[in-house]
Protein backbone atom coordinates (compact mmCIF):
# COMPACT_ATOMS: atom_id res chain seq x y z
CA UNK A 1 -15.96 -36.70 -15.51
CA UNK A 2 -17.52 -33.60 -13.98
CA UNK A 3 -18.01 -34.46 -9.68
CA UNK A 4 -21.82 -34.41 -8.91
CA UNK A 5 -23.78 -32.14 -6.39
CA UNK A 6 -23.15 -33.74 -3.47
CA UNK A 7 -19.26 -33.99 -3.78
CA UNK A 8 -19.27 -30.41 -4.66
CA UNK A 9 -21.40 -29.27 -1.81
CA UNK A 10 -19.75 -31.73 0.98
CA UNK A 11 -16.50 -30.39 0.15
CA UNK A 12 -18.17 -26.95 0.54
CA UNK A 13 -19.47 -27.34 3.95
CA UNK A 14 -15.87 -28.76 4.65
CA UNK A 15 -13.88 -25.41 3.51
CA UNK A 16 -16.64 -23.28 5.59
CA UNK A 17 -16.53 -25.84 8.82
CA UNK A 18 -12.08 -25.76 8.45
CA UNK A 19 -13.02 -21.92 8.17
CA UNK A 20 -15.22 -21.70 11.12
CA UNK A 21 -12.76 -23.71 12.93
CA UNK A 22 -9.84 -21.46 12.12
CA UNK A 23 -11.84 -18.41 12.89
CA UNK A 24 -12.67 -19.48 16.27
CA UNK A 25 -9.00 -20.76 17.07
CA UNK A 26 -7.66 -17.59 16.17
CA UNK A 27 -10.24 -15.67 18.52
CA UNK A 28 -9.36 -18.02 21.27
CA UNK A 29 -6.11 -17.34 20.59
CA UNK A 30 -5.99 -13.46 20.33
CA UNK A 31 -7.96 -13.26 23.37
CA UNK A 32 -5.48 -15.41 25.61
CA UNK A 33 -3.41 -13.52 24.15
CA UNK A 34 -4.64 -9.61 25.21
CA UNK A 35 -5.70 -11.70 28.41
CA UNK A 36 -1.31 -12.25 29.15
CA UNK A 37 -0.53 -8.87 27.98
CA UNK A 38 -2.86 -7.30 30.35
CA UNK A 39 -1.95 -8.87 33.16
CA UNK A 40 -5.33 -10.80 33.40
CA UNK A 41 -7.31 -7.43 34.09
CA UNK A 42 -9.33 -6.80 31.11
CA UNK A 43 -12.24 -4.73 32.81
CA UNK A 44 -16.03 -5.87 32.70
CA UNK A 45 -18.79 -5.68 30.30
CA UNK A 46 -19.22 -3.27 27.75
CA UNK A 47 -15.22 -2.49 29.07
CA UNK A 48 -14.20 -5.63 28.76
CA UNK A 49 -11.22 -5.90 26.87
CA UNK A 50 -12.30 -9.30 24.71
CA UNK A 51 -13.35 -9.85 21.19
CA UNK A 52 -16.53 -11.68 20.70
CA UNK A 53 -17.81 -13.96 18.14
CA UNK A 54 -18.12 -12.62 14.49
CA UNK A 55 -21.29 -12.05 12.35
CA UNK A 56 -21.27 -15.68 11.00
CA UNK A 57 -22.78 -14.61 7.74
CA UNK A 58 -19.53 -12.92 6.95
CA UNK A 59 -17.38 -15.98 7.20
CA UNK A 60 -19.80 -18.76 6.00
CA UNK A 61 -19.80 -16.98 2.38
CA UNK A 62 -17.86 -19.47 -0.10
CA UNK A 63 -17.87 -17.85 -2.90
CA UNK A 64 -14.81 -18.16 -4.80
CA UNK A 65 -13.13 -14.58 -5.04
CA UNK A 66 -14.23 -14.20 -0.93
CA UNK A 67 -12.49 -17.27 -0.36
CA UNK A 68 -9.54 -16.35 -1.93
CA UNK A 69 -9.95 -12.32 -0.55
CA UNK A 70 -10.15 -13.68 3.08
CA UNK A 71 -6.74 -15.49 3.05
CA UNK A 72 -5.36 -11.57 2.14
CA UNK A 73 -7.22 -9.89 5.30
CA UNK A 74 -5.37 -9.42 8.35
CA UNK A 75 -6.92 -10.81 11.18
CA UNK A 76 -7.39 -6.67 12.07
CA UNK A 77 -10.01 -6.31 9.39
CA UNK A 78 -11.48 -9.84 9.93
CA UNK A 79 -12.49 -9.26 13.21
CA UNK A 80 -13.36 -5.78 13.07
CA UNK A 81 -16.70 -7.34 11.24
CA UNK A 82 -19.81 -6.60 13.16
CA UNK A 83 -20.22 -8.96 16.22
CA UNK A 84 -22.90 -12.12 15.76
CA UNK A 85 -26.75 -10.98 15.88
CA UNK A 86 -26.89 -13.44 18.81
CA UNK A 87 -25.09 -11.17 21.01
CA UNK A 88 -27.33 -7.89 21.89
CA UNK A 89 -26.05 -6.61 24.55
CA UNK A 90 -23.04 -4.82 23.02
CA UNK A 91 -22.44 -2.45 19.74
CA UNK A 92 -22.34 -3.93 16.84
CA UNK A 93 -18.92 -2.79 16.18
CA UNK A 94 -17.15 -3.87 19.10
CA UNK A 95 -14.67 -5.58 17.91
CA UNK A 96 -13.81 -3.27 15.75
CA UNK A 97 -13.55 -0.24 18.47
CA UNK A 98 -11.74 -2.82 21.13
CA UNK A 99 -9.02 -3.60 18.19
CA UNK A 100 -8.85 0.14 17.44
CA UNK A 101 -8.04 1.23 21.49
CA UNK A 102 -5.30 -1.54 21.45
CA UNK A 103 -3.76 -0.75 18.58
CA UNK A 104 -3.63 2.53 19.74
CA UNK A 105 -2.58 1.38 23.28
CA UNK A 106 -0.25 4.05 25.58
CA UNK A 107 2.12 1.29 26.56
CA UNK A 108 4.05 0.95 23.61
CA UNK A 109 5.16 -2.11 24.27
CA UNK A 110 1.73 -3.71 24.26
CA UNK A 111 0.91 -1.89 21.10
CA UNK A 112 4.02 -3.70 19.37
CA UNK A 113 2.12 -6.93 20.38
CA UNK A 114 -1.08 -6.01 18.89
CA UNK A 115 0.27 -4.20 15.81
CA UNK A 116 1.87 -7.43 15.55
CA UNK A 117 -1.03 -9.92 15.80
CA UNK A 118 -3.24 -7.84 13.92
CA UNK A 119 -1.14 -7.00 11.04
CA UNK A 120 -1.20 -10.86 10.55
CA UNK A 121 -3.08 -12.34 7.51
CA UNK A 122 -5.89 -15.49 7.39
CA UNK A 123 -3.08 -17.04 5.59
CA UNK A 124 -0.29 -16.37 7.87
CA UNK A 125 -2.29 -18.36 10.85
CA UNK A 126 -3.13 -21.16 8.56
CA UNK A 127 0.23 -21.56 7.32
CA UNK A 128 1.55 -21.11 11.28
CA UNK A 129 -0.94 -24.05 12.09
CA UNK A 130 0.68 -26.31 9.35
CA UNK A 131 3.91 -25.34 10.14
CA UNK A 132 4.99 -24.27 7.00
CA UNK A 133 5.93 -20.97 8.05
CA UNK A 134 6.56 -19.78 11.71
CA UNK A 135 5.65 -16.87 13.22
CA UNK A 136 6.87 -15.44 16.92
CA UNK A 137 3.50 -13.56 17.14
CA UNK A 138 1.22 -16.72 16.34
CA UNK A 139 3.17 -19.56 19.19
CA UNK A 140 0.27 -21.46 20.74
CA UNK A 141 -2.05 -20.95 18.45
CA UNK A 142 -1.45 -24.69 17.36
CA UNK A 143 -2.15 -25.52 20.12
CA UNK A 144 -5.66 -23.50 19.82
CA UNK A 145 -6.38 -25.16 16.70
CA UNK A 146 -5.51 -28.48 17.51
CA UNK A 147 -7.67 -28.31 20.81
CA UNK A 148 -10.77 -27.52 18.60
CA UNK A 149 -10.50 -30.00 15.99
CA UNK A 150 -9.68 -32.80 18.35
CA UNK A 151 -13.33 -32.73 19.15
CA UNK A 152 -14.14 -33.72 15.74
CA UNK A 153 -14.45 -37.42 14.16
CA UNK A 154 -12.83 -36.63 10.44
CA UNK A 155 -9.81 -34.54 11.89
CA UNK A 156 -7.24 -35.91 9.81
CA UNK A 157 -9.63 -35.14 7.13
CA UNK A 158 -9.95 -31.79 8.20
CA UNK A 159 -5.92 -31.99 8.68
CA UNK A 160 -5.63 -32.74 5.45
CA UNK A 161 -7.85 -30.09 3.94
CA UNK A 162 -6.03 -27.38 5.86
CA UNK A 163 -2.24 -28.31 4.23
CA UNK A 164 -3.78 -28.18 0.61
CA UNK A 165 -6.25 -25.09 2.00
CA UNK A 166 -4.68 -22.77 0.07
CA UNK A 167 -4.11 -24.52 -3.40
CA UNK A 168 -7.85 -25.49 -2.55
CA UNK A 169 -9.34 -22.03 -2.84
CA UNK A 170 -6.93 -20.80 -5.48
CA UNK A 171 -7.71 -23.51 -7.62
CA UNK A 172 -11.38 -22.25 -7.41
CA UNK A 173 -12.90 -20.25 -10.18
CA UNK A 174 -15.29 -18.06 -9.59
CA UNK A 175 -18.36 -18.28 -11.61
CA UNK A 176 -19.70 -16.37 -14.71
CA UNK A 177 -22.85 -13.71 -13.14
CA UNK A 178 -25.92 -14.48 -14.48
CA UNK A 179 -26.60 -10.75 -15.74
């Protein structure tokens, strides 16, 4: 028995909301974390050293083969994406110039930590969250995730999804073009 529409597209909107909840834990997460290894002096605007918010389009695409591209990306090249529309006052490519200057930092010491954290796949965090693999780089950002799903109603549902998250997407095939 094939599942109708609506299961197919409320499981949809699930996989992008877990997404858009991972996404923003991680942010919260790697700024804390440039926050600490700067001492709490990270400048002021367009100097500020703090990633902003994604282009949403980029992460709200569920197509099969992105789905199962994005848990490959490091969070380097997932945040280098241009910054949201909504925010005008900086470049577009903020993010992606900010993660450049620390990875390229002069202390080397604080370029360790970034190479670290950046080098980092979509996967690694997710499987960090579930605890099914640990990483030194990722501690607290449990925590992060945990803070910003117990907001939610359905967050053992959301819980859930995440453990199976990646047998979810690779289970996915991607469908035939229409061309």
């Amino acid at each position: 028995m094939k599942p109708k529409n609506n299961e197919i597209n409320n499981e949809r909107n699930k996989i992008r909301k877990l997404k858009n909840f991972t996404r923003d834990s991680i942010l919260k997460y790697a700024n804390k974390k440039i926050l600490k290894t700067f001492n709490y002096d990270i400048g002021n605007g367009i100097n500020k050293k703090e990633l902003l918010k994604i282009d949403p389009k980029y992460f709200n695409n569920n197509k099969a083969d992105f789905n199962k591209q994005l848990l490959e990306k490091t969070l380097g090249e997932i945040f280098s994406q241009n910054i949201s529309t909504k925010i005008t006052n900086y470049p577009k490519d903020f993010n992606k110039e900010l993660i450049n200057k620390l990875l390229n930092e002069e202390d080397l010491k604080k370029r360790k930590i970034f190479e670290n954290l950046f080098s980092k796949t979509f996967l690694d965090c997710i499987d960090h969250i579930i605890g099914k693999k640990k990483f030194n780089e990722l501690t607290g950002l449990e925590k992060c995730f945990e803070n910003k799903i117990n907001l939610k109603e359905n967050r053992e549902e959301f819980k859930d999804l995440l453990n199976n998250f990646e047998d979810t997407i690779s289970s996915k095939k991607p469908r035939k073009s229409r061309n």
